[in-house]
C-alpha atoms as a PDB file:
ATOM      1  CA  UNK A   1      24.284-158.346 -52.581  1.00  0.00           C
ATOM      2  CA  UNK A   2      22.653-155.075 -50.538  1.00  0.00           C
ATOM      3  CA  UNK A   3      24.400-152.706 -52.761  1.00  0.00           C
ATOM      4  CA  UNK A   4      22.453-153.928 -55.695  1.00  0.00           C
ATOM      5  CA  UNK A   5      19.216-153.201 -53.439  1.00  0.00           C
ATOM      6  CA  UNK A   6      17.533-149.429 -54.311  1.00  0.00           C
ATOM      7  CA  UNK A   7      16.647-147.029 -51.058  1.00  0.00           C
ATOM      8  CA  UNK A   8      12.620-147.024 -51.852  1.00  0.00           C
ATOM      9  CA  UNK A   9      10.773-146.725 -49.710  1.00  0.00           C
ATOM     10  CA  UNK A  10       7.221-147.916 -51.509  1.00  0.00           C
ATOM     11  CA  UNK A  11       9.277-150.657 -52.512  1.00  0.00           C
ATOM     12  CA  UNK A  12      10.527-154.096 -50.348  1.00  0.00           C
ATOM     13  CA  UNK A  13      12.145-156.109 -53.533  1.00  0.00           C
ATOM     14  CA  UNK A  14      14.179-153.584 -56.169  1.00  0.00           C
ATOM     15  CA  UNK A  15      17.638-154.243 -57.189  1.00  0.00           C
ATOM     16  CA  UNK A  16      19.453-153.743 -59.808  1.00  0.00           C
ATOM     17  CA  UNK A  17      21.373-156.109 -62.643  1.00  0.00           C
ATOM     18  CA  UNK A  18      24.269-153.809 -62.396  1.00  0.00           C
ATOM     19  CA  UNK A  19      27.870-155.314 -60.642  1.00  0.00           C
ATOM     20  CA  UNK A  20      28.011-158.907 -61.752  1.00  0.00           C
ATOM     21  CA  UNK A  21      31.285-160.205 -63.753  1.00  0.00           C
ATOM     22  CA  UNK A  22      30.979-161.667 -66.929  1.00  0.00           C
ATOM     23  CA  UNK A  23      33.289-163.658 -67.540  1.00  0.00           C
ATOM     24  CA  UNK A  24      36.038-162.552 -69.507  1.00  0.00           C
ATOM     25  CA  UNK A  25      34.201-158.931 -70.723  1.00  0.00           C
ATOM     26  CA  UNK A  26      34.296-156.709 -67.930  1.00  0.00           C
ATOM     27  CA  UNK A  27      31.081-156.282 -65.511  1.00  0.00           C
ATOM     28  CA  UNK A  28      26.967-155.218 -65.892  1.00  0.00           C
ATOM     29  CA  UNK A  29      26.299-152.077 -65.712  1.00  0.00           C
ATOM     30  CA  UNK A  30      24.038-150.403 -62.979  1.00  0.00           C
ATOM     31  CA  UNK A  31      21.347-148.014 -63.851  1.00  0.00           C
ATOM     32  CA  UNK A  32      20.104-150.419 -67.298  1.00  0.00           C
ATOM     33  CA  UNK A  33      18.184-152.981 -66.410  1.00  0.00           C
ATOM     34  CA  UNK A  34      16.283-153.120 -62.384  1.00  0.00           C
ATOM     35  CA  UNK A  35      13.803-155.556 -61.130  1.00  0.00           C
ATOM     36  CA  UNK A  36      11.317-155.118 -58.822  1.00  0.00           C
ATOM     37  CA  UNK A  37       8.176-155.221 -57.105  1.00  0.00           C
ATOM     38  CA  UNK A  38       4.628-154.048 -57.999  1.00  0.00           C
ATOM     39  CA  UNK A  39       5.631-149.631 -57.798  1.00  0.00           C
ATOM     40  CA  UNK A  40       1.656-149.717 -56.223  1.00  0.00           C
ATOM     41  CA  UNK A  41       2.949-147.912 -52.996  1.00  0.00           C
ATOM     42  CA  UNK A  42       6.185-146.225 -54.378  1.00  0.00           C
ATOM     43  CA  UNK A  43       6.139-142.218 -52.808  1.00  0.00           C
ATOM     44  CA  UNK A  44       6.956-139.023 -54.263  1.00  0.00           C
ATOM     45  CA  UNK A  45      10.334-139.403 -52.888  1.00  0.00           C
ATOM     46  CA  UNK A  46      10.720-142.465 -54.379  1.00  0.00           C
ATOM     47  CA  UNK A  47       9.580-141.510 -57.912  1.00  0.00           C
ATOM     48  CA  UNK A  48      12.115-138.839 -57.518  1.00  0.00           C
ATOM     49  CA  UNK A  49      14.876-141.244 -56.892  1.00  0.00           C
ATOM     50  CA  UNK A  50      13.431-143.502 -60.206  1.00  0.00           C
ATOM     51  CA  UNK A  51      13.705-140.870 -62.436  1.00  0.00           C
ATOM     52  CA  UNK A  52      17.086-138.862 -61.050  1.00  0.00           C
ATOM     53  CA  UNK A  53      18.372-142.799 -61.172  1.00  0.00           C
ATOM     54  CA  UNK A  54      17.350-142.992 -65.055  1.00  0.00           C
ATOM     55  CA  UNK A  55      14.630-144.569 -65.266  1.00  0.00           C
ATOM     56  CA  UNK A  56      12.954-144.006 -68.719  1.00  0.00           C
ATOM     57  CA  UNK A  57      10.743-147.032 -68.957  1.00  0.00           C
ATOM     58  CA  UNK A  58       8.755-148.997 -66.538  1.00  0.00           C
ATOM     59  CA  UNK A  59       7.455-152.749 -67.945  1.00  0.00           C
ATOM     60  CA  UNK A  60       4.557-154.448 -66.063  1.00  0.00           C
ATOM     61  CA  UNK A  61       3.995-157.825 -66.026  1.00  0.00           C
ATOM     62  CA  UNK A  62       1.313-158.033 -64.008  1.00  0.00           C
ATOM     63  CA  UNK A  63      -2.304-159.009 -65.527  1.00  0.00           C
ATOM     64  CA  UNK A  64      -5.832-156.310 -65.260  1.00  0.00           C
ATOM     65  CA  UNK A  65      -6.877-158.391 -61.519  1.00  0.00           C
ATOM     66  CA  UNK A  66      -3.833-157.870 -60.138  1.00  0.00           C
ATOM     67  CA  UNK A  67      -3.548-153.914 -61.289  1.00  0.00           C
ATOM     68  CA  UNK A  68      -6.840-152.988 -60.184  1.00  0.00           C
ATOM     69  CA  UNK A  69      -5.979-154.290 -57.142  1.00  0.00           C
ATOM     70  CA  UNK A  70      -2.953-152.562 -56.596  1.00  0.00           C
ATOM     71  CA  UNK A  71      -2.312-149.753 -59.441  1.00  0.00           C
ATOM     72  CA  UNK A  72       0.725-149.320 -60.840  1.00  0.00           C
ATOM     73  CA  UNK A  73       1.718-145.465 -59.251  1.00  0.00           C
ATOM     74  CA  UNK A  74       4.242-144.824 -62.174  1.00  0.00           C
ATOM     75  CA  UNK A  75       1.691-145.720 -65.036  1.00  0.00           C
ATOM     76  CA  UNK A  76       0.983-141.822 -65.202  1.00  0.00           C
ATOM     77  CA  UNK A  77       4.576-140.345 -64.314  1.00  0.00           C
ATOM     78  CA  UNK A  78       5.506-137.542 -66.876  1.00  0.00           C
ATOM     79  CA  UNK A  79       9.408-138.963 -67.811  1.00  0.00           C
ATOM     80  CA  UNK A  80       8.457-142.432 -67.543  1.00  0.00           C
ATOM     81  CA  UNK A  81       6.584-144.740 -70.499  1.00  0.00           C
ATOM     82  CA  UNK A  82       4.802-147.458 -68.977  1.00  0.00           C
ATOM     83  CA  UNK A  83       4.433-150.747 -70.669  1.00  0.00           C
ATOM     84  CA  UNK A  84       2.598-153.490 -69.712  1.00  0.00           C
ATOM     85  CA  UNK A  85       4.217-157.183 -70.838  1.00  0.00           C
ATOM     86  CA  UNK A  86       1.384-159.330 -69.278  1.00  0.00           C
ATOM     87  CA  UNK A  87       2.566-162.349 -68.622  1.00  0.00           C
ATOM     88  CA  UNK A  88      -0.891-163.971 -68.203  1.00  0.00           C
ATOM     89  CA  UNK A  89      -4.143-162.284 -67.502  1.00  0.00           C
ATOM     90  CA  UNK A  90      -4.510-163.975 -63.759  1.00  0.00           C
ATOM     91  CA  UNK A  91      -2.242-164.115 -61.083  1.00  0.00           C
ATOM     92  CA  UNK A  92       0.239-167.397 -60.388  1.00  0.00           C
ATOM     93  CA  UNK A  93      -0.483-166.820 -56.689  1.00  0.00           C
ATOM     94  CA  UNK A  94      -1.825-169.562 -54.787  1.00  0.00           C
ATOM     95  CA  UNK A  95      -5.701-167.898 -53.834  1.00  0.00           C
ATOM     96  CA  UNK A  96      -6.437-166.412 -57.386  1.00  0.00           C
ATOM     97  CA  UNK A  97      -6.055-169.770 -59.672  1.00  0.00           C
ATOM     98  CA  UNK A  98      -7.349-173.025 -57.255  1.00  0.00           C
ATOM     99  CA  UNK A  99     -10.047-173.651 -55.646  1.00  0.00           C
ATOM    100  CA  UNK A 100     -10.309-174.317 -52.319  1.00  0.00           C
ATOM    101  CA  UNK A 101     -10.422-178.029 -51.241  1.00  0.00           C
ATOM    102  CA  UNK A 102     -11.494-178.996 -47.656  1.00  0.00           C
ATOM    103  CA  UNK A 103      -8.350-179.336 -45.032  1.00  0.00           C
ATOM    104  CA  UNK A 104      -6.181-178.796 -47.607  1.00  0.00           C
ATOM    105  CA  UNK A 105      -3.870-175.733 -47.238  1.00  0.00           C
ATOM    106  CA  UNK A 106      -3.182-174.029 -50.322  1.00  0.00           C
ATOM    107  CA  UNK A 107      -0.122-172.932 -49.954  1.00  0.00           C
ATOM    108  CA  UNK A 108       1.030-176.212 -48.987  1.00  0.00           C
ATOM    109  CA  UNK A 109      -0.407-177.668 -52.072  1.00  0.00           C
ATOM    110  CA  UNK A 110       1.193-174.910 -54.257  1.00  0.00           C
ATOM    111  CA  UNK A 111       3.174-176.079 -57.484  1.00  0.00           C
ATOM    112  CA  UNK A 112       7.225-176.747 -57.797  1.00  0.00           C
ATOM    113  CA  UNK A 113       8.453-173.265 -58.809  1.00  0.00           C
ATOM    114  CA  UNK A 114      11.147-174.870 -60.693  1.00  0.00           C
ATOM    115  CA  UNK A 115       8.327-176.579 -62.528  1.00  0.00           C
ATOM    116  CA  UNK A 116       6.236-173.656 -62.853  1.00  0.00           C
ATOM    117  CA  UNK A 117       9.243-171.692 -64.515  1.00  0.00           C
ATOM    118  CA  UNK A 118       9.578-173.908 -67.130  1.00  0.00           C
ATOM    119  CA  UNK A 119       5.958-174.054 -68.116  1.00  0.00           C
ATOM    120  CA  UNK A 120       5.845-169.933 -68.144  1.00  0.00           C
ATOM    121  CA  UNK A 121       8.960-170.040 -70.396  1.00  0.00           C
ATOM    122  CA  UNK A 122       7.381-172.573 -72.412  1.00  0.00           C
ATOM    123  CA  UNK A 123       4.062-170.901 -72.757  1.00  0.00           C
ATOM    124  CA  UNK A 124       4.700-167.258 -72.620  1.00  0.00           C
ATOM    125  CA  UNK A 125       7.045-166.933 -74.990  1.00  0.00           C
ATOM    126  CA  UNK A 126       5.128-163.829 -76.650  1.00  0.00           C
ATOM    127  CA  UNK A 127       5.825-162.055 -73.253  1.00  0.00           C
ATOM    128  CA  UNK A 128       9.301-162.872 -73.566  1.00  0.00           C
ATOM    129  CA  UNK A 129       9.583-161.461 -76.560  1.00  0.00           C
ATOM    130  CA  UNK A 130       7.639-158.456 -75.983  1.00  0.00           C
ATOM    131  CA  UNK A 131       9.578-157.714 -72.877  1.00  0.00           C
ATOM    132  CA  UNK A 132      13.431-158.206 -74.143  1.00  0.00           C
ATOM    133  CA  UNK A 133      12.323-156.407 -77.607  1.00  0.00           C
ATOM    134  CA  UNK A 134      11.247-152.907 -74.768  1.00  0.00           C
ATOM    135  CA  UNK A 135      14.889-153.569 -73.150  1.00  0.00           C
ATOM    136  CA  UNK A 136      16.305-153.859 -76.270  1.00  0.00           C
ATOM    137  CA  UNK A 137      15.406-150.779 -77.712  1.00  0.00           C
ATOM    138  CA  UNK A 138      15.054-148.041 -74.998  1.00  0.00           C
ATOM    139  CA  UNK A 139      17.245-145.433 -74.236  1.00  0.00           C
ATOM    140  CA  UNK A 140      18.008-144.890 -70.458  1.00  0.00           C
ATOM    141  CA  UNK A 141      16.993-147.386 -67.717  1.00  0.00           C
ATOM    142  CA  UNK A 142      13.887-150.250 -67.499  1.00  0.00           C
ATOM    143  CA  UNK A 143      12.470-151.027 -64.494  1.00  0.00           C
ATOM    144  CA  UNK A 144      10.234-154.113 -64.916  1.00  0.00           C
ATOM    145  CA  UNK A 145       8.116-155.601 -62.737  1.00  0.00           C
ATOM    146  CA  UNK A 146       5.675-158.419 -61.466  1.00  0.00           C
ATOM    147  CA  UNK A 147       3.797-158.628 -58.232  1.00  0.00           C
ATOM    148  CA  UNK A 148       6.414-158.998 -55.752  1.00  0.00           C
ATOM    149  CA  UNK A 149       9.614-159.405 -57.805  1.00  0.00           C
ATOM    150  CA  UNK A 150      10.148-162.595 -57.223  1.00  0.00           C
ATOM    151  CA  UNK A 151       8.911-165.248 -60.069  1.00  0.00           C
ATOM    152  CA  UNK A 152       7.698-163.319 -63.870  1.00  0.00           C
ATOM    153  CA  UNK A 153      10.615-161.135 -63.088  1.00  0.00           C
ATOM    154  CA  UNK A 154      13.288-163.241 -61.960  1.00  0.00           C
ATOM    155  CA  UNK A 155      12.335-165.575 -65.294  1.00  0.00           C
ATOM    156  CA  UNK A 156      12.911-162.294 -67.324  1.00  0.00           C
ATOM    157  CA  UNK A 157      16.496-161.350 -64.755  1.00  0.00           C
ATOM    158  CA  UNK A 158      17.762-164.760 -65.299  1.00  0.00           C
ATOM    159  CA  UNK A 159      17.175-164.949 -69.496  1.00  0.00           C
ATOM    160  CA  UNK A 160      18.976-160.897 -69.763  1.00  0.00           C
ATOM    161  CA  UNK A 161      22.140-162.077 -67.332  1.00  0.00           C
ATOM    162  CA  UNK A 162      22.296-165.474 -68.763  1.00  0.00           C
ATOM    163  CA  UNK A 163      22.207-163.439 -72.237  1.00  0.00           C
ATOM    164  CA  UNK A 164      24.660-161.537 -70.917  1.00  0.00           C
ATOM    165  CA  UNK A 165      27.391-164.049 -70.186  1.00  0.00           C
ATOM    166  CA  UNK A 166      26.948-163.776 -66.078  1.00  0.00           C
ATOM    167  CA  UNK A 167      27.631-166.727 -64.516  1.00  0.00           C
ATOM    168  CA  UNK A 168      24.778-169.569 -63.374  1.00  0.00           C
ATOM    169  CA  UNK A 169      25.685-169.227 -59.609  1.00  0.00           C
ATOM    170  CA  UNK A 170      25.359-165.601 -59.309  1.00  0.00           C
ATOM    171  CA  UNK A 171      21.828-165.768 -61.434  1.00  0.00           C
ATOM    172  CA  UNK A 172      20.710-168.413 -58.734  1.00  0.00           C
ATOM    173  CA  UNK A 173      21.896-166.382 -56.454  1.00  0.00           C
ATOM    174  CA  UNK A 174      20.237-162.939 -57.771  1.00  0.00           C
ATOM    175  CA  UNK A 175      17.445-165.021 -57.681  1.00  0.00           C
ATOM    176  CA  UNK A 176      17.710-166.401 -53.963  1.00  0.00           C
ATOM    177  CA  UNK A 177      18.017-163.073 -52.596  1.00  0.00           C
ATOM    178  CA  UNK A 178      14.279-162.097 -53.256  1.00  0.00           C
ATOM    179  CA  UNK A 179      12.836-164.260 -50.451  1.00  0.00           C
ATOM    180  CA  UNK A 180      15.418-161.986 -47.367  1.00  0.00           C
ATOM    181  CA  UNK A 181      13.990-158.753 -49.187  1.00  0.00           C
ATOM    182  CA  UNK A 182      10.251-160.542 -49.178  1.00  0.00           C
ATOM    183  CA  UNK A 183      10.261-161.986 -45.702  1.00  0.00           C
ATOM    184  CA  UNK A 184       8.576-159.072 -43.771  1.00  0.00           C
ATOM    185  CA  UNK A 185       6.088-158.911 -47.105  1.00  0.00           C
ATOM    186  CA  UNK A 186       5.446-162.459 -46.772  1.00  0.00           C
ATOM    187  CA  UNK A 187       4.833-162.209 -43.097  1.00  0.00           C
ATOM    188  CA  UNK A 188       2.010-160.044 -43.612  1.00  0.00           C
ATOM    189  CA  UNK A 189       0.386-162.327 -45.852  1.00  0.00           C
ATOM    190  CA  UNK A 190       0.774-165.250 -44.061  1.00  0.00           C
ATOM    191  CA  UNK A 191      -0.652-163.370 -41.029  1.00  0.00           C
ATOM    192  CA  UNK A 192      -3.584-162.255 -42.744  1.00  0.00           C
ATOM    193  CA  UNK A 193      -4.166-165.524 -44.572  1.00  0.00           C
ATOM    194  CA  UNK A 194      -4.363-167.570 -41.173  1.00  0.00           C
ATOM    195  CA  UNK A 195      -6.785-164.892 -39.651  1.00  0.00           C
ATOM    196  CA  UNK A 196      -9.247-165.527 -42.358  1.00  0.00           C
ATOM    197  CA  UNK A 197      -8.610-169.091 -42.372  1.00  0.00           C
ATOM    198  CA  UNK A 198      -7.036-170.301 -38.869  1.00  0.00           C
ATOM    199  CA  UNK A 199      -7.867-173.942 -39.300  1.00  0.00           C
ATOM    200  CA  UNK A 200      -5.305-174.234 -42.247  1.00  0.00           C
ATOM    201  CA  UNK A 201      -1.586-175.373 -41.143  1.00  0.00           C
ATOM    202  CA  UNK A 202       0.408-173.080 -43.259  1.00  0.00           C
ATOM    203  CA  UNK A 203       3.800-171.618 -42.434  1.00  0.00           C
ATOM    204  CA  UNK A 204       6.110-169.355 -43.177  1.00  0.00           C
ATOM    205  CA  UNK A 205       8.861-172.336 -44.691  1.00  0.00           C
ATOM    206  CA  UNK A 206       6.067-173.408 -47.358  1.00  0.00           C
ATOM    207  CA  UNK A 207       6.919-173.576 -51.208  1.00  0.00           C
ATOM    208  CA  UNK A 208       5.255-170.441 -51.671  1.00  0.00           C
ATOM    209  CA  UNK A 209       7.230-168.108 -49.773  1.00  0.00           C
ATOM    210  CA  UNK A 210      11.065-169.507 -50.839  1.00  0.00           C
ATOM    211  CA  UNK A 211      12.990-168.872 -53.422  1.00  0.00           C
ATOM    212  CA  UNK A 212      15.214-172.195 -52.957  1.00  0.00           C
ATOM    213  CA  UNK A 213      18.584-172.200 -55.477  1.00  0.00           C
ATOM    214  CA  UNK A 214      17.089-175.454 -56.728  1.00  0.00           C
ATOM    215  CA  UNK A 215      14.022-173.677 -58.420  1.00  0.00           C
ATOM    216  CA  UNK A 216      16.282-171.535 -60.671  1.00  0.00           C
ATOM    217  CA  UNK A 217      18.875-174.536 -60.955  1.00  0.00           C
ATOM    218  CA  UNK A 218      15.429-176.440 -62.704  1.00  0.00           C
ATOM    219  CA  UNK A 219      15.075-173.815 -64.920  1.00  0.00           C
ATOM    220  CA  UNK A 220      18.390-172.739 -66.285  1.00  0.00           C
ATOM    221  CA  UNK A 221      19.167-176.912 -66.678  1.00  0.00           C
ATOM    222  CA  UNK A 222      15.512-176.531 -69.007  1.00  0.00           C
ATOM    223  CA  UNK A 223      16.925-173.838 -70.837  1.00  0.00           C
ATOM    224  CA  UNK A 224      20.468-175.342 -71.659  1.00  0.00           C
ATOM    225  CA  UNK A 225      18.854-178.754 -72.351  1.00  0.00           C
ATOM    226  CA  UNK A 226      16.013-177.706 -74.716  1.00  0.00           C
ATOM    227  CA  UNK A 227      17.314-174.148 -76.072  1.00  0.00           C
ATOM    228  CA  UNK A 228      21.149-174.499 -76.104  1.00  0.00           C
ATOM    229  CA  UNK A 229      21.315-172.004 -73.554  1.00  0.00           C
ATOM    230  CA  UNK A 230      19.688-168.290 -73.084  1.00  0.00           C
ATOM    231  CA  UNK A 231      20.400-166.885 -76.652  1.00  0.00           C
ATOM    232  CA  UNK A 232      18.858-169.927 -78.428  1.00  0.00           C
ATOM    233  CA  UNK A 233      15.276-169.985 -75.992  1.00  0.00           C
ATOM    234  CA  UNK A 234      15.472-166.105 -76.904  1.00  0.00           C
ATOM    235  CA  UNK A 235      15.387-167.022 -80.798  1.00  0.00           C
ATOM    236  CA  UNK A 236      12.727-169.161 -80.264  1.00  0.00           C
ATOM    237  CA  UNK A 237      10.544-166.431 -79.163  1.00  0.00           C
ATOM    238  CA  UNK A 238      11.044-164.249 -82.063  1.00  0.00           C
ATOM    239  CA  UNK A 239      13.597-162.274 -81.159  1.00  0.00           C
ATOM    240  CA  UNK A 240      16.099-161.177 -83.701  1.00  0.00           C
ATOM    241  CA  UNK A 241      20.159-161.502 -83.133  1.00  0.00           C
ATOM    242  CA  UNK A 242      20.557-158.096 -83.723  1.00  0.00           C
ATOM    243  CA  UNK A 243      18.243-157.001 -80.292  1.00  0.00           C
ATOM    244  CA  UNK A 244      19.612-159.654 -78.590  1.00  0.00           C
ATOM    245  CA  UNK A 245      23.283-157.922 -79.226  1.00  0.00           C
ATOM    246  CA  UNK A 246      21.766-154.839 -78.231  1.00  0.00           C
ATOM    247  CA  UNK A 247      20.764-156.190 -74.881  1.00  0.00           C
ATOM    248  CA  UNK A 248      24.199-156.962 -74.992  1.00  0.00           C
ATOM    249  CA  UNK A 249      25.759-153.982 -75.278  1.00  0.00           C
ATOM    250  CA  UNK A 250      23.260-152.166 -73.005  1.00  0.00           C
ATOM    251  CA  UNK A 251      24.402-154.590 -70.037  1.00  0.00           C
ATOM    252  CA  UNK A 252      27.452-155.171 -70.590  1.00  0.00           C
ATOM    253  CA  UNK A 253      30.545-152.795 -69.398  1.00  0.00           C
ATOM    254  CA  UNK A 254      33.673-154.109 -71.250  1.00  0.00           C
ATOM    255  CA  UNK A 255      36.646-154.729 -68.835  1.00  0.00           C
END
């Protein structure tokens, strides 16, 4: 899976959709759709790359805390429209939503993923739309983006290759992938998280930090149950057939 990872430095979790079969059509094509990362520390060099790379659109998904703490660097790139798809106005990280309880370790205590998937695609649905309807009709490449690449965007990865005909095991494991890329990220925070609060038991193998196959497993057996499969959850959120075809044809490099 390397090859699908891009040479950014400012960035620890950017791949692209490109190089997956579909079955009996051909292959996805690179240089369309890319997820990654918040671009808050992406360099010169690394804008350089975006844009020589094709880049003509980058969607945010993150909501107004989360950017002021960490500002999207290619909001004000001349060549690049940025969009911002906010998923929900507050983080789904552990520290911005609960409060603490006494002796008991957030991230231990965080949600199922798996569970926490479904509810966003259940709830969100106006992001959905508002991010497949940008993919849909932009000309040249779409980098989108949450906070570390991992959850809002691998909902939004899974829905375009599941739309695209790419089959469940290599979503789940497009999906899996994120936490290798992540680890050294996640280190950090786990480091800094203990020095502020050292009396807490967390480690590096809690919920938070994984991306297990069965998360994504929960929610593409929600989205076949409930919505016939990617197309039909996609209708659901307002999107027409006709942009859902052009996602299509966008992704999708006939064999």
């Amino acid at each position: 899976m390397n090859y699908r990872r891009l040479p950014l430095e400012g960035m620890r979790n950017v791949r692209d959709l490109g190089g997956f079969p579909v079955s009996g059509r051909g292959v996805t094509r690179y240089k369309v759709f890319i997820r990654s990362d918040s671009p808050h520390r992406v360099t010169e060099d690394d804008i350089e790359f975006l844009m020589n790379y094709g880049v003509a659109v980058n969607i945010d998904f993150r909501g107004d805390p989360e950017i002021k703490r960490k500002p999207n660097r290619l909001a004000n790139v001349s060549g690049i429209r940025y969009c911002r798809c906010v998923t929900f106005d507050s983080q789904v990280a552990f520290a911005s939503q609960k409060k603490r309880e006494p002796g008991r370790p957030l991230m231990d205590s965080f949600v199922n993923w798996g569970e926490k998937y479904i509810e966003m695609a259940d709830n969100c649905r106006d992001w959905v739309r508002d991010s497949l309807r940008i993919m849909a009709g932009t000309d040249g490449g779409v980098l989108f983006n949450c906070a570390t690449g991992k959850d809002r965007t691998g909902i939004i990865s899974a829905l375009v290759l599941s739309l695209a005909g790419v089959s469940r095991e290599d979503i789940i494991a497009d999906y899996c992938i994120s936490e290798l890329y992540l680890k050294e990220l996640y280190e950090e925070l786990l480091d800094a998280y203990m020095k502020m609060w050292p009396e807490e038991n967390a480690s590096i193998n809690d919920p938070f930090f994984k991306t297990d196959p069965s998360n994504m497993a929960i929610f593409l057996n929600h989205i076949g149950d409930n919505y016939d499969g990617a197309e039909g959850y996609l209708l659901s959120c307002g999107l027409e057939k006709d942009e859902l075809e052009a996602i299509r044809e966008k992704l999708v490099e006939r064999g």
